[in-house]
PDB file of N, CA and C in Angstrom:
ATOM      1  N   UNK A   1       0.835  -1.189   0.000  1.00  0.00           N
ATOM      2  CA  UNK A   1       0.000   0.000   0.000  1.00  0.00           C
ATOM      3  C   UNK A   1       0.878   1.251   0.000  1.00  0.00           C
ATOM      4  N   UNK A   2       0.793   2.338  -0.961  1.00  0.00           N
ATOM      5  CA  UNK A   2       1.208   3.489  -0.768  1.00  0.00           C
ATOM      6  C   UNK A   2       1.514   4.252   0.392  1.00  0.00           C
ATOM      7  N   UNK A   3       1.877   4.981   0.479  1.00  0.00           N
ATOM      8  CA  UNK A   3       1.934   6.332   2.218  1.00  0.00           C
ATOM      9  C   UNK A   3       0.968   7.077   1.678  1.00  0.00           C
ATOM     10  N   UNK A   4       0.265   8.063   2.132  1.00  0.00           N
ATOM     11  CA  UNK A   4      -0.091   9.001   1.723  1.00  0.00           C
ATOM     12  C   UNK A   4       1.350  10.423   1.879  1.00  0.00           C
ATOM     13  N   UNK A   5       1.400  11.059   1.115  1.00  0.00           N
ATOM     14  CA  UNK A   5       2.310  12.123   0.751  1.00  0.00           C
ATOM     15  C   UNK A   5       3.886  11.283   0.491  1.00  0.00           C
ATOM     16  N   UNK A   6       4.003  10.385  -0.311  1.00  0.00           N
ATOM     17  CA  UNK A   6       5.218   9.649  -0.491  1.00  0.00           C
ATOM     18  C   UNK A   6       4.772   8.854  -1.718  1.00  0.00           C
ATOM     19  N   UNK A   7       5.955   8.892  -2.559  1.00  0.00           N
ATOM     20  CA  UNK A   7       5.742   8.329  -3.724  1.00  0.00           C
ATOM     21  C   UNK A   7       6.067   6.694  -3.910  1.00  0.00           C
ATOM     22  N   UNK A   8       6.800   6.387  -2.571  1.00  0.00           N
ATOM     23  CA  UNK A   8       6.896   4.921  -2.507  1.00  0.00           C
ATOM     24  C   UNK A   8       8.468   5.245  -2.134  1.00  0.00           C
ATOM     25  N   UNK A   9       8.637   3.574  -2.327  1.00  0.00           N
ATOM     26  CA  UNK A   9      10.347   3.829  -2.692  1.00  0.00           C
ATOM     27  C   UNK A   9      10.972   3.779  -3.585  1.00  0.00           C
ATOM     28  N   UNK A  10      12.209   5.067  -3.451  1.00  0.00           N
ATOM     29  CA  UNK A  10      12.718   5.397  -4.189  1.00  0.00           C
ATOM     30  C   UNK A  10      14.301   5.142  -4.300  1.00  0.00           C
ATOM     31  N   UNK A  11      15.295   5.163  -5.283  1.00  0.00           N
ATOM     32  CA  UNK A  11      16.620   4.787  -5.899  1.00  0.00           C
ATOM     33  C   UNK A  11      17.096   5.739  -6.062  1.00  0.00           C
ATOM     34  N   UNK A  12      18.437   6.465  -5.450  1.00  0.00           N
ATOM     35  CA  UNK A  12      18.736   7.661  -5.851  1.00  0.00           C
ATOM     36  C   UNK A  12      19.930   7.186  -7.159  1.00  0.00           C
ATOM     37  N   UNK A  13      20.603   7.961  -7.522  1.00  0.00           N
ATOM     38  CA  UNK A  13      21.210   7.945  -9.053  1.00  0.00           C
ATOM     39  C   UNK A  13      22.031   9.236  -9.134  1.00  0.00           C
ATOM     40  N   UNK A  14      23.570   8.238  -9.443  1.00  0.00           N
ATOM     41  CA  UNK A  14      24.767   9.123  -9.298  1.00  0.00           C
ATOM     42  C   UNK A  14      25.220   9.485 -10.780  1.00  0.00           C
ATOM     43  N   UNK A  15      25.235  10.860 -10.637  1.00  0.00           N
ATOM     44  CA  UNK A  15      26.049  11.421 -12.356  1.00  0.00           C
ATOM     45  C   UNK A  15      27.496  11.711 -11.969  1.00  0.00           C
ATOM     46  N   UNK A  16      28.579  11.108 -12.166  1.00  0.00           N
ATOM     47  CA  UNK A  16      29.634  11.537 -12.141  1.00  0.00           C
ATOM     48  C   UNK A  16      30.560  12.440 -13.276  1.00  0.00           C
ATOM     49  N   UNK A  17      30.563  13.491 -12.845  1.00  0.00           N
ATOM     50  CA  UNK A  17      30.986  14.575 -13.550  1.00  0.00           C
ATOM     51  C   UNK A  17      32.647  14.987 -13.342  1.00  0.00           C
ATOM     52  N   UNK A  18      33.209  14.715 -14.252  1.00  0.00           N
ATOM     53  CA  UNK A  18      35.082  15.345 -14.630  1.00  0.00           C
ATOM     54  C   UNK A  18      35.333  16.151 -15.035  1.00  0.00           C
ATOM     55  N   UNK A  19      34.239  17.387 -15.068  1.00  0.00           N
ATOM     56  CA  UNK A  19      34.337  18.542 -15.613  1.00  0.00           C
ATOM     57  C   UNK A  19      34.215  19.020 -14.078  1.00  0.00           C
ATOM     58  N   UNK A  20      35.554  19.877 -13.984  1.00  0.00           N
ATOM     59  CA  UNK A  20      35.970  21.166 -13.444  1.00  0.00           C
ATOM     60  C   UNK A  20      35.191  22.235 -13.069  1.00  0.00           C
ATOM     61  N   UNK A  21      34.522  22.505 -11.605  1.00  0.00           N
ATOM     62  CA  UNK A  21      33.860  23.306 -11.256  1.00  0.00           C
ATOM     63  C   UNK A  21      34.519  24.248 -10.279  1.00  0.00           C
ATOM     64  N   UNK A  22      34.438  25.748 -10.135  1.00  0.00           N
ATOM     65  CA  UNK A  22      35.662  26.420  -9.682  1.00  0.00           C
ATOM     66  C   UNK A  22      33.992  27.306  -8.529  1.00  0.00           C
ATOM     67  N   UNK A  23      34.579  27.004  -7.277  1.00  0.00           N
ATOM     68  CA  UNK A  23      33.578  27.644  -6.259  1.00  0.00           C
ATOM     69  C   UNK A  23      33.388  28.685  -5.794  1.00  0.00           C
ATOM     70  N   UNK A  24      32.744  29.698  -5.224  1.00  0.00           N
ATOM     71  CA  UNK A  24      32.552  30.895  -5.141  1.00  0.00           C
ATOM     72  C   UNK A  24      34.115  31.582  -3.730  1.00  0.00           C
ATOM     73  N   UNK A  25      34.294  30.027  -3.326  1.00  0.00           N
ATOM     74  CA  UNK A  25      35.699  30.498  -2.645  1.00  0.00           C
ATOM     75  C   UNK A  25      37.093  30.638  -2.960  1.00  0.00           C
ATOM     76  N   UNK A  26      37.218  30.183  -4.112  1.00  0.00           N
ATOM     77  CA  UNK A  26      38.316  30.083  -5.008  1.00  0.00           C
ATOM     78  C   UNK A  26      38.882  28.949  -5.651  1.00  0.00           C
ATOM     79  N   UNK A  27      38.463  27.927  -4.613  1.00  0.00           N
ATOM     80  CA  UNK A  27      38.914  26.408  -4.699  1.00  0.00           C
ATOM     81  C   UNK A  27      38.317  25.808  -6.020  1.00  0.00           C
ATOM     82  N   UNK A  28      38.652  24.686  -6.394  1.00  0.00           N
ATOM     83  CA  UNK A  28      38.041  24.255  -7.712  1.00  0.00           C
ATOM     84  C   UNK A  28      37.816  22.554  -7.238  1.00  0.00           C
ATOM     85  N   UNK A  29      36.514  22.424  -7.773  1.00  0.00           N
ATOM     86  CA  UNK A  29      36.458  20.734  -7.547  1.00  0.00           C
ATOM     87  C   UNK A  29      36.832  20.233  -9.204  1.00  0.00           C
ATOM     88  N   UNK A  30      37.856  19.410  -8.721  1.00  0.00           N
ATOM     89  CA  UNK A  30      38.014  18.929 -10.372  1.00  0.00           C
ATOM     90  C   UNK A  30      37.276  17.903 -10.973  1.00  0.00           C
ATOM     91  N   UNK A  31      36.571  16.639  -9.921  1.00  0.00           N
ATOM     92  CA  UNK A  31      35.444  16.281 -10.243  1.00  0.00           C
ATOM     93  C   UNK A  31      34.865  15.847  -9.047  1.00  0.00           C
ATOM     94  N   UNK A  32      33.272  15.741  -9.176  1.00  0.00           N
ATOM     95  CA  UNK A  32      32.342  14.891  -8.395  1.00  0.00           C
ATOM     96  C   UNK A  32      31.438  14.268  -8.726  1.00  0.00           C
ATOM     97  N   UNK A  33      30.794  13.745  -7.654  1.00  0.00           N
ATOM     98  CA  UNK A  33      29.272  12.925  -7.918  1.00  0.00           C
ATOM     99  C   UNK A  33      28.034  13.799  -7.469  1.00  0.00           C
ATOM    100  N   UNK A  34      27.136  13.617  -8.226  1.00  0.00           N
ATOM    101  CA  UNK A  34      25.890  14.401  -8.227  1.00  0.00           C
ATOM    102  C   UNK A  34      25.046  13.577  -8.099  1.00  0.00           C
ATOM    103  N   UNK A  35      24.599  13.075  -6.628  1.00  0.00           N
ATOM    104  CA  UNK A  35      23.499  12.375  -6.560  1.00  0.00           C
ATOM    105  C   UNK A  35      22.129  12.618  -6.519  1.00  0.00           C
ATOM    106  N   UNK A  36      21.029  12.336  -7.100  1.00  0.00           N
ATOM    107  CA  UNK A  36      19.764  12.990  -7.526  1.00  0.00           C
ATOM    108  C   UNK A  36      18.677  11.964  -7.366  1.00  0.00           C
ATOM    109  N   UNK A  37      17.598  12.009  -7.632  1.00  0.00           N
ATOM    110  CA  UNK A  37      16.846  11.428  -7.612  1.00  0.00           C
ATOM    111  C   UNK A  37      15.534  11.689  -8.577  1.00  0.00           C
ATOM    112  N   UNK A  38      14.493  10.808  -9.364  1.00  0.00           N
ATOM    113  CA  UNK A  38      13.580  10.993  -9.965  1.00  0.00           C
ATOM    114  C   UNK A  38      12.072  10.444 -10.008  1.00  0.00           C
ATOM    115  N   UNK A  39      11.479  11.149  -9.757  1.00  0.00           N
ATOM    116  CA  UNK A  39      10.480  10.752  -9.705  1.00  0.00           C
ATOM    117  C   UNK A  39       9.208  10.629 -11.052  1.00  0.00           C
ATOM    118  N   UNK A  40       8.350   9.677 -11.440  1.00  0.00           N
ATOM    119  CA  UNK A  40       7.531   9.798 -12.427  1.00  0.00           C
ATOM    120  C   UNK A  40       7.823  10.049 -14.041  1.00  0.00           C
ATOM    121  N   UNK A  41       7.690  10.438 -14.629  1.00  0.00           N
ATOM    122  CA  UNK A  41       8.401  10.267 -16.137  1.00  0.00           C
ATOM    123  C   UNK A  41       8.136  11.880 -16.749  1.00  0.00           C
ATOM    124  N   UNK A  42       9.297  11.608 -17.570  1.00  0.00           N
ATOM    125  CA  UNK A  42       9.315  13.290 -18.393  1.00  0.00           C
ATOM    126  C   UNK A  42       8.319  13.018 -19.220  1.00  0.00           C
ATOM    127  N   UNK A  43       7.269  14.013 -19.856  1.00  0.00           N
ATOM    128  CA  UNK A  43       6.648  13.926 -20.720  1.00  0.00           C
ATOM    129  C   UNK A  43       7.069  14.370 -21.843  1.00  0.00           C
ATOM    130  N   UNK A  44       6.394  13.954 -22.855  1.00  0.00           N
ATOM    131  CA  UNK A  44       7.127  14.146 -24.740  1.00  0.00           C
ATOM    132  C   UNK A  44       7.720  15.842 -24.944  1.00  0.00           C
ATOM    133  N   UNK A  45       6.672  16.938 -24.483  1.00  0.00           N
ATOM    134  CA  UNK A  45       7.440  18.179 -24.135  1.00  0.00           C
ATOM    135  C   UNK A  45       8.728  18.624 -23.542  1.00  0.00           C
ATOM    136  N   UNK A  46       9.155  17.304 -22.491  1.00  0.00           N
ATOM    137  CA  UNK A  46      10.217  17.320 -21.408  1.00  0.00           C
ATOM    138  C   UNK A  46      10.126  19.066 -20.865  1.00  0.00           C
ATOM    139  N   UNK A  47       8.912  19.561 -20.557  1.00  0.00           N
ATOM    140  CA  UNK A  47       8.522  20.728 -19.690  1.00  0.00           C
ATOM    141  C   UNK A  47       8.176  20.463 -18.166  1.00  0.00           C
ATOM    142  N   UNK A  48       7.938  19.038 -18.152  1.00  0.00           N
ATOM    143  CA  UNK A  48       7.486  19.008 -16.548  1.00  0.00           C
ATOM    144  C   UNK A  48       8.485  18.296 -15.292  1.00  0.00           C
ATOM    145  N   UNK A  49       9.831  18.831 -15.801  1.00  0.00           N
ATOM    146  CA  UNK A  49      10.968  18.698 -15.025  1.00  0.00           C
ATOM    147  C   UNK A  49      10.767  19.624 -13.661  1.00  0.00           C
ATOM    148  N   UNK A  50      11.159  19.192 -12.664  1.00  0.00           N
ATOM    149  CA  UNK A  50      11.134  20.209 -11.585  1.00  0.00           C
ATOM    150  C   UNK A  50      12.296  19.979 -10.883  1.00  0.00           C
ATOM    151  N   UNK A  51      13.251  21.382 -10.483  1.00  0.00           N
ATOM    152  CA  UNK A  51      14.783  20.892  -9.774  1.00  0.00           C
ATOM    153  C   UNK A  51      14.291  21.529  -8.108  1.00  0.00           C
ATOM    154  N   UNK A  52      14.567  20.820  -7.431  1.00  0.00           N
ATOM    155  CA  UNK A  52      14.341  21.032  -6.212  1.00  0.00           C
ATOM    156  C   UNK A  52      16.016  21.137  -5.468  1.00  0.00           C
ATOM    157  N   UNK A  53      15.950  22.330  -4.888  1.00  0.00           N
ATOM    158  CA  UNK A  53      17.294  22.626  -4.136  1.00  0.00           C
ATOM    159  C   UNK A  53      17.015  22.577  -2.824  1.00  0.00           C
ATOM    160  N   UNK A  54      17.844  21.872  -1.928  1.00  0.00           N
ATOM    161  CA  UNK A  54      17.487  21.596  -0.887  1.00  0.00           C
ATOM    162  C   UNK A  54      18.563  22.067   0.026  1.00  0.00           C
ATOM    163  N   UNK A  55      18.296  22.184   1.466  1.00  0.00           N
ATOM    164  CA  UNK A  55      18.813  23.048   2.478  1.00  0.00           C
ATOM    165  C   UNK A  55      20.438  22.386   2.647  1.00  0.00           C
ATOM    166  N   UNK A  56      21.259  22.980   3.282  1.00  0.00           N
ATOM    167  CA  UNK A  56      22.561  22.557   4.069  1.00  0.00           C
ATOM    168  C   UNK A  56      21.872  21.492   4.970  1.00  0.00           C
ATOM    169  N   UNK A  57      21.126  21.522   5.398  1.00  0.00           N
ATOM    170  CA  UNK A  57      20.863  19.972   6.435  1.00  0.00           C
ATOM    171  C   UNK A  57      20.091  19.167   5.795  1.00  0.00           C
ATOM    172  N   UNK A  58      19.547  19.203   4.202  1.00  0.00           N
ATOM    173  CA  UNK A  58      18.554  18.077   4.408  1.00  0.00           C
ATOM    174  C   UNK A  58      19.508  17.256   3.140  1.00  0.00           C
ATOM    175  N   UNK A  59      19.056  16.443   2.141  1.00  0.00           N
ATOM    176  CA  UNK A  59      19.741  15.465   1.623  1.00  0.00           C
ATOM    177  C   UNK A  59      19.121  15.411  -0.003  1.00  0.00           C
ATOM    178  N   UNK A  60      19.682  14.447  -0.997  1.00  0.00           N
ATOM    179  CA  UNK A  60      18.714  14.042  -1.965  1.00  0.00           C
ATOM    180  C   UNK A  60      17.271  13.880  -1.826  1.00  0.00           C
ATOM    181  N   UNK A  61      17.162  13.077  -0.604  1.00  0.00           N
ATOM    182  CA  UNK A  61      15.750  12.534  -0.903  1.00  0.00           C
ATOM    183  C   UNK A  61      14.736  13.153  -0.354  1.00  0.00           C
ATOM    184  N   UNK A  62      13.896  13.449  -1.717  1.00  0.00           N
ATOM    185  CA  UNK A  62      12.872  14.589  -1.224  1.00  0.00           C
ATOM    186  C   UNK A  62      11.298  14.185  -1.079  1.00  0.00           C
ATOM    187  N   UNK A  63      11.064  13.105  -2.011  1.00  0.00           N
ATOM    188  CA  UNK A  63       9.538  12.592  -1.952  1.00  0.00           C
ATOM    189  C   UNK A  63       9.389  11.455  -1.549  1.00  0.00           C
ATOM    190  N   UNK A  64      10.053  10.140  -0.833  1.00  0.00           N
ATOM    191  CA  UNK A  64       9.954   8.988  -0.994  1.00  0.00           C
ATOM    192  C   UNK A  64      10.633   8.393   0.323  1.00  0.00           C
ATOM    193  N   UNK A  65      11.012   7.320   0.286  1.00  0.00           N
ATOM    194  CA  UNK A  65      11.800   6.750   1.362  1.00  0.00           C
ATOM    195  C   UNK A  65      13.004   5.812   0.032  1.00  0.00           C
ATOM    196  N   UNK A  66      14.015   5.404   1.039  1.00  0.00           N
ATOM    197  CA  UNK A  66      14.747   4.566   0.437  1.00  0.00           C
ATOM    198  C   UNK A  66      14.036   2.588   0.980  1.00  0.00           C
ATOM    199  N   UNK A  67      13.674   2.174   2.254  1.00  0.00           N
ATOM    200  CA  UNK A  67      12.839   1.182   2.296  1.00  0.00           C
ATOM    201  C   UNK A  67      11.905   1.387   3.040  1.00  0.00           C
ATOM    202  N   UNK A  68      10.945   0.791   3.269  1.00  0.00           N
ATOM    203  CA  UNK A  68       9.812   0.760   4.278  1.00  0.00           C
ATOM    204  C   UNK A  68       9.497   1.264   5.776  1.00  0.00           C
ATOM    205  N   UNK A  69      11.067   1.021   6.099  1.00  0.00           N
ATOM    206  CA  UNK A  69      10.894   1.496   7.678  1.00  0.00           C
ATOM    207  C   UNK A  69      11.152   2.988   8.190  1.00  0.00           C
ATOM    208  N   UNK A  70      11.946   3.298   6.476  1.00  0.00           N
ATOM    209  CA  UNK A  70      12.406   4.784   6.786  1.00  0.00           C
ATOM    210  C   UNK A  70      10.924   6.129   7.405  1.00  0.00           C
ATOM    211  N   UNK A  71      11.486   7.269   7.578  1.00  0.00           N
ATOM    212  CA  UNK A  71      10.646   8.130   7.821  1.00  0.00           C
ATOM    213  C   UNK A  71       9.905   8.615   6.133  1.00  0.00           C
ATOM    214  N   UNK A  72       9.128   9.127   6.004  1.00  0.00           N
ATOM    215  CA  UNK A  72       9.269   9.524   4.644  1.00  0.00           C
ATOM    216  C   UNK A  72      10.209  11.015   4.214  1.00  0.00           C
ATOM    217  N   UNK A  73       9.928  11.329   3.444  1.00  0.00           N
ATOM    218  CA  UNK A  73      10.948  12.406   3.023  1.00  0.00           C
ATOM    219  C   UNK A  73      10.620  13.986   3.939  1.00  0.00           C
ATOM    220  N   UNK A  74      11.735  14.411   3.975  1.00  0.00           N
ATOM    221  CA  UNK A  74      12.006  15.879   4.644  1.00  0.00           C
ATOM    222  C   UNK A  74      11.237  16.742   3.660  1.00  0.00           C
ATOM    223  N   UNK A  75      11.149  16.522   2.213  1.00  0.00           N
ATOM    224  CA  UNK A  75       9.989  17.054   1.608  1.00  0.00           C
ATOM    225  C   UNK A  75       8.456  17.448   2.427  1.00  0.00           C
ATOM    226  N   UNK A  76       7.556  16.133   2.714  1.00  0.00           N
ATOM    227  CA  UNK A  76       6.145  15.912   3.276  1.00  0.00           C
ATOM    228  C   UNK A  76       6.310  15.366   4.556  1.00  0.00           C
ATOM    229  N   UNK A  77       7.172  15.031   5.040  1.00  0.00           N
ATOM    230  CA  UNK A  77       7.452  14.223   5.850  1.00  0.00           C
ATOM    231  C   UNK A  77       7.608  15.033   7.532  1.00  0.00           C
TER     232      UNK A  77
END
């Protein structure tokens, strides 16, 4: 059975990027991982993307849990 305000569980998904990002402190990351997460499917427009930026304390996961016992997300949660 579903949660109510949770999309179920969810898989987060790492983009690893080797392109050179230079930070507002001077330092430069020469590469990282960008872990993200997705929910539901792009439609044929690919207009109903939504990027959600999330706080210094909270994490990837914004709508879902990773298994059953978790809390649900800091999103609804």
């Amino acid at each position: 059975m579903k949660e109510i305000n949770s999309v179920g569980i969810v898989k987060s998904k790492t983009f690893k990027c080797s392109d050179p990002i230079k930070l507002s402190c001077g330092k430069t990351l020469d590469n990282y991982d960008l872990i993200y997460e997705t929910y539901g499917k792009l439609n044929s427009a690919k207009d109903n993307a939504v990027l959600v930026c999330h706080a210094l304390t909270g994490n990837q996961h914004v709508a879902g849990k990773y298994k059953k016992t978790d809390k649900v997300s800091w999103l609804v949660g």
